[in-house]
Each structure stands twice: as structure tokens, then as C-alpha cells.
C-alpha atoms as a PDB file:
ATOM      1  CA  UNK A   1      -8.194  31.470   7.195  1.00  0.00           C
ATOM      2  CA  UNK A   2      -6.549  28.225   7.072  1.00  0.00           C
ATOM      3  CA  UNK A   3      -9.612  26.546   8.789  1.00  0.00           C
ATOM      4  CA  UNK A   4     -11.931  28.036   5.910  1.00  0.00           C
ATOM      5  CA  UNK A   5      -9.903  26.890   3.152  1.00  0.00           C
ATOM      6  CA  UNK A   6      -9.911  22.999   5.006  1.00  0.00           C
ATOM      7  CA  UNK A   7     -13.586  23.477   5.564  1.00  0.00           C
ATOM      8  CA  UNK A   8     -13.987  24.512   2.002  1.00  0.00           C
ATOM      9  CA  UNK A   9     -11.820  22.100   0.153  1.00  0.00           C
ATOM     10  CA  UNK A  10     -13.404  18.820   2.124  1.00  0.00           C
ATOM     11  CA  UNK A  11     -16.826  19.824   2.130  1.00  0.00           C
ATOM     12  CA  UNK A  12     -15.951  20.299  -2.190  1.00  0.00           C
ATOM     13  CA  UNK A  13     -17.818  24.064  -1.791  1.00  0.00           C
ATOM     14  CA  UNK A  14     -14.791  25.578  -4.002  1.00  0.00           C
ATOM     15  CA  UNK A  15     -13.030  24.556  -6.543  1.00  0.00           C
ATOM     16  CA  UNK A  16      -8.975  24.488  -5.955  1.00  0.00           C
ATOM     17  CA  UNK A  17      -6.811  25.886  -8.343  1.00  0.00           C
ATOM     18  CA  UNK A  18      -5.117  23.128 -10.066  1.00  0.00           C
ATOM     19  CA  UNK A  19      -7.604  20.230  -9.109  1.00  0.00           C
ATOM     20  CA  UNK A  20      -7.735  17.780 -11.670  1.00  0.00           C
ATOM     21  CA  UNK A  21      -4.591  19.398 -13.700  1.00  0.00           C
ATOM     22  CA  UNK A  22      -1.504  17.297 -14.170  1.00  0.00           C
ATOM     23  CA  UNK A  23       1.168  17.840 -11.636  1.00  0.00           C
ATOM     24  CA  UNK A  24       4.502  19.864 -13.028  1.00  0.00           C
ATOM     25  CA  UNK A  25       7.730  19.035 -12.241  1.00  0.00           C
ATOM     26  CA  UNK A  26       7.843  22.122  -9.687  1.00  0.00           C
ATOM     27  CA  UNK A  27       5.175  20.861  -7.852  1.00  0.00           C
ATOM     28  CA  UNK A  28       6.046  17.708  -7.782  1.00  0.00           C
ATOM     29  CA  UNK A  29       9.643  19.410  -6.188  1.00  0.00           C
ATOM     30  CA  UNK A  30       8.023  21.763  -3.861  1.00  0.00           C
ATOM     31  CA  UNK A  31       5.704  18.381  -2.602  1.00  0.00           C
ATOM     32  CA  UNK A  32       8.685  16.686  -1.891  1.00  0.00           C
ATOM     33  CA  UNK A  33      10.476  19.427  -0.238  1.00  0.00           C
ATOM     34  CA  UNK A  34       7.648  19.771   1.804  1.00  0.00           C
ATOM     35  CA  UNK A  35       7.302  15.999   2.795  1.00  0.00           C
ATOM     36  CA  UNK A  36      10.953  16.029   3.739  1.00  0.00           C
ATOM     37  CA  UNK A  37      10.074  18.839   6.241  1.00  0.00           C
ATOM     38  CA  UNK A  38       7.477  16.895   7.782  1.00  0.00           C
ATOM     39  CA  UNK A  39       4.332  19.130   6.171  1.00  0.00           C
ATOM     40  CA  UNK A  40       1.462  17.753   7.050  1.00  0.00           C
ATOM     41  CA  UNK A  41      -0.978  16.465   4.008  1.00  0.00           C
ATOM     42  CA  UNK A  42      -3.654  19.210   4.859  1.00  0.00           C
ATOM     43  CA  UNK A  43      -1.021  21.574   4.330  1.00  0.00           C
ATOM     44  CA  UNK A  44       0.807  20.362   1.510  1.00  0.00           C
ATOM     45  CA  UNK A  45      -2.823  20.324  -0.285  1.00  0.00           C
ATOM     46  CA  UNK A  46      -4.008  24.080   0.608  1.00  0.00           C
ATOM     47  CA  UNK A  47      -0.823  25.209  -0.416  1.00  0.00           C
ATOM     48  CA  UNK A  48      -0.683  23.192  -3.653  1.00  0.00           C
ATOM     49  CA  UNK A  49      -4.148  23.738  -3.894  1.00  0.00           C
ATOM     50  CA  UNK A  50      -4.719  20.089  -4.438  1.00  0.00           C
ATOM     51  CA  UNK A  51      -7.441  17.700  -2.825  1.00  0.00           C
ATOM     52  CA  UNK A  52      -5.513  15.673   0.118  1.00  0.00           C
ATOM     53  CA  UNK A  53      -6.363  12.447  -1.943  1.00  0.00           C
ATOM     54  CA  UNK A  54      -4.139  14.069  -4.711  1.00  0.00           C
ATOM     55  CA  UNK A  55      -1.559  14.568  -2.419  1.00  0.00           C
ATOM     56  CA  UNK A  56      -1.374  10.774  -0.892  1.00  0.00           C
ATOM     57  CA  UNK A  57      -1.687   9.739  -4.527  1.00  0.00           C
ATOM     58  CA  UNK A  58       1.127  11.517  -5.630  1.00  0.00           C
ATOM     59  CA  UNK A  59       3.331  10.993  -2.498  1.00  0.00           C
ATOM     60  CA  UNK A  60       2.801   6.893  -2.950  1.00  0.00           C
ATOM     61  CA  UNK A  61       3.736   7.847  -6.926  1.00  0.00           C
ATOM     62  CA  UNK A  62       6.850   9.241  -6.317  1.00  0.00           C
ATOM     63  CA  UNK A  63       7.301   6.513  -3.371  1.00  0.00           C
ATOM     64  CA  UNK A  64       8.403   9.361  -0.952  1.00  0.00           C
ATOM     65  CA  UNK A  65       7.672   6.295   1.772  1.00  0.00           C
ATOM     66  CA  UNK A  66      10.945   4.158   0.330  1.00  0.00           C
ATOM     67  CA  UNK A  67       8.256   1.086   0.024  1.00  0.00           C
ATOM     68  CA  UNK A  68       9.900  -0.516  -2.284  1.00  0.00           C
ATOM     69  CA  UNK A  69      12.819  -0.541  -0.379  1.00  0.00           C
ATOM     70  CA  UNK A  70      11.113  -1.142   2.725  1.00  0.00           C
ATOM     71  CA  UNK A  71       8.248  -2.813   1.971  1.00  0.00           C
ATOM     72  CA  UNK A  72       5.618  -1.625   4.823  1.00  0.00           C
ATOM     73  CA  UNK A  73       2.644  -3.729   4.235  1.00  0.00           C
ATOM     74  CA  UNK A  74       3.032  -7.012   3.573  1.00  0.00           C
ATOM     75  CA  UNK A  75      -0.190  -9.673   2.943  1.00  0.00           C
ATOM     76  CA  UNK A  76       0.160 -12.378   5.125  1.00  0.00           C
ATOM     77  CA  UNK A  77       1.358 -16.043   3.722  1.00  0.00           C
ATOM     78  CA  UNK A  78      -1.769 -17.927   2.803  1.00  0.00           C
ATOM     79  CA  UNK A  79      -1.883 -21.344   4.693  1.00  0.00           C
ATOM     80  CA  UNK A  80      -0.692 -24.441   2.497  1.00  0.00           C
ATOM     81  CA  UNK A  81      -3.076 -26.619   1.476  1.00  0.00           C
ATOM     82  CA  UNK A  82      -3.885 -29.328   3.285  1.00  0.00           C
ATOM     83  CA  UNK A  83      -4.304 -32.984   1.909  1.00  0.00           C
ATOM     84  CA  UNK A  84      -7.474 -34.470   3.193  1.00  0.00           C
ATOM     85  CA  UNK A  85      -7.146 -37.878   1.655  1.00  0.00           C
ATOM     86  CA  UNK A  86      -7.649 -40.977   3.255  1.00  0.00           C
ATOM     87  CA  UNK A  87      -3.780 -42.384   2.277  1.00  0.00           C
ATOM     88  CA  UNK A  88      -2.457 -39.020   4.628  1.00  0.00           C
ATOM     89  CA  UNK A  89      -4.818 -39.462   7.399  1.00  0.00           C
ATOM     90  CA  UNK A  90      -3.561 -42.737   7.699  1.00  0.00           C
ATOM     91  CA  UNK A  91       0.432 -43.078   6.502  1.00  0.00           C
ATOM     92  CA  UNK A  92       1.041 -39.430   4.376  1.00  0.00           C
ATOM     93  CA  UNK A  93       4.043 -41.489   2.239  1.00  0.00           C
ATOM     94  CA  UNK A  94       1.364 -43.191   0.639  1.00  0.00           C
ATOM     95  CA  UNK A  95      -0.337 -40.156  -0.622  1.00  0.00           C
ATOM     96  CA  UNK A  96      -1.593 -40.063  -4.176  1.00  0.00           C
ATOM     97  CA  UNK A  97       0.007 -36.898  -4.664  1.00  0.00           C
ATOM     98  CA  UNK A  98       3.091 -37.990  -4.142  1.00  0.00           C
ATOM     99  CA  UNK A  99       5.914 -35.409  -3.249  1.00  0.00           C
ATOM    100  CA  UNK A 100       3.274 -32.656  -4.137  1.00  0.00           C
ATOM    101  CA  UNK A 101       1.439 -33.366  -0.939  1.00  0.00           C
ATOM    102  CA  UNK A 102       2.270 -30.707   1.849  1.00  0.00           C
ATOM    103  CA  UNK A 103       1.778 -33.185   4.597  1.00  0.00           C
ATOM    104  CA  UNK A 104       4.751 -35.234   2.782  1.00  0.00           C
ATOM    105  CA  UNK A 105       6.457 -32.012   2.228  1.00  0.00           C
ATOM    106  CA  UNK A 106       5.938 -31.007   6.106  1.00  0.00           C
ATOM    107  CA  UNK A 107       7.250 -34.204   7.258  1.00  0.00           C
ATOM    108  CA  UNK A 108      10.563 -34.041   5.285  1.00  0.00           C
ATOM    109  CA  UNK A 109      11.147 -30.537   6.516  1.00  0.00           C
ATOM    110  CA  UNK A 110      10.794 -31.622   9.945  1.00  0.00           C
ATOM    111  CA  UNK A 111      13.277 -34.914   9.340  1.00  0.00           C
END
């Protein structure tokens, strides 16, 4: 039975219950009751008879992960810019930029 109602639910053959409704406080409770014991998101969704894309939604919305208190993801650092002018290439104190120039910048770091 629980196969079906997977089956039936991803392949969008039935309509669930409260797809597309706004989420009540008591199921908001009763998802994160059952994150806390570890449901899986299948689960949670044929028994809340919400689309597992609802579910994630709504776990990241009520940040059940803790990322902002441990953010998980992080973008990585882009790469300074690097000053191609002639001035660096040759002696980067004489850059135009002045102390705006990362090679400047890198070399007082490193001093």
C-alpha cells in the first residue's frame, strides 16, 4: 500500500489531500516531530499527504537542519583580483593603484 501511494504521488496520478494548502501549525508540529525521529521524507509526505518537495521546502523553512547555526554549504572565496599592469609585473610598490592593488596588499601580508 505504501508503494502505491509513492508510485501515485511521484508519477502526480492523484491528487494528495492538502497539496497546495497552507501548512497549520499541527502539521508543521507533527513534521517536526517526525524529523526528530529520523522519518524519512517519503514518509513524512504520504503521511502528511504532501508532495516530498513540500516537505524539503518546509523542513529548510523551519531550518530543522540548524543552518544558520551551522552553516553547511558554504560558496567558495572568489580569487582576488589580480593586477596585470606593467608597474606590478615589474616593482608592485609602484602600482597605479596604490594600496588598492592586491599584489601590494599580498606582499605586506607576507612582510
Amino acid at each position: 500500500m505504501f508503494e502505491e501511494s509513492v508510485k501515485s504521488m511521484r508519477r502526480r496520478t492523484v491528487r494528495l489531500d492538502r497539496e497546495g494548502d497552507y501548512w497549520t501549525e499541527d502539521e508543521k508540529q507533527q513534521l517536526v516531530t517526525m524529523f526528530n525521529d529520523g522519518e524519512g521524507i517519503t514518509s513524512m509526505a504520504v503521511q502528511l499527504q504532501r508532495t516530498e518537495p513540500a516537505i524539503i521546502q518546509m523542513i529548510e523553512k523551519l531550518d530543522l537542519f540548524n543552518r544558520k547555526e551551522q552553516p553547511v554549504r558554504r560558496k567558495s572565496a572568489p580569487k582576488p583580483a589580480e593586477c596585470l599592469c606593467a608597474h606590478c609585473q615589474l616593482d608592485p610598490a609602484s602600482c597605479p593603484r596604490g594600496d588598492h592593488c592586491p599584489k601590494v596588499l599580498e606582499g605586506e601580508a607576507n612582510a
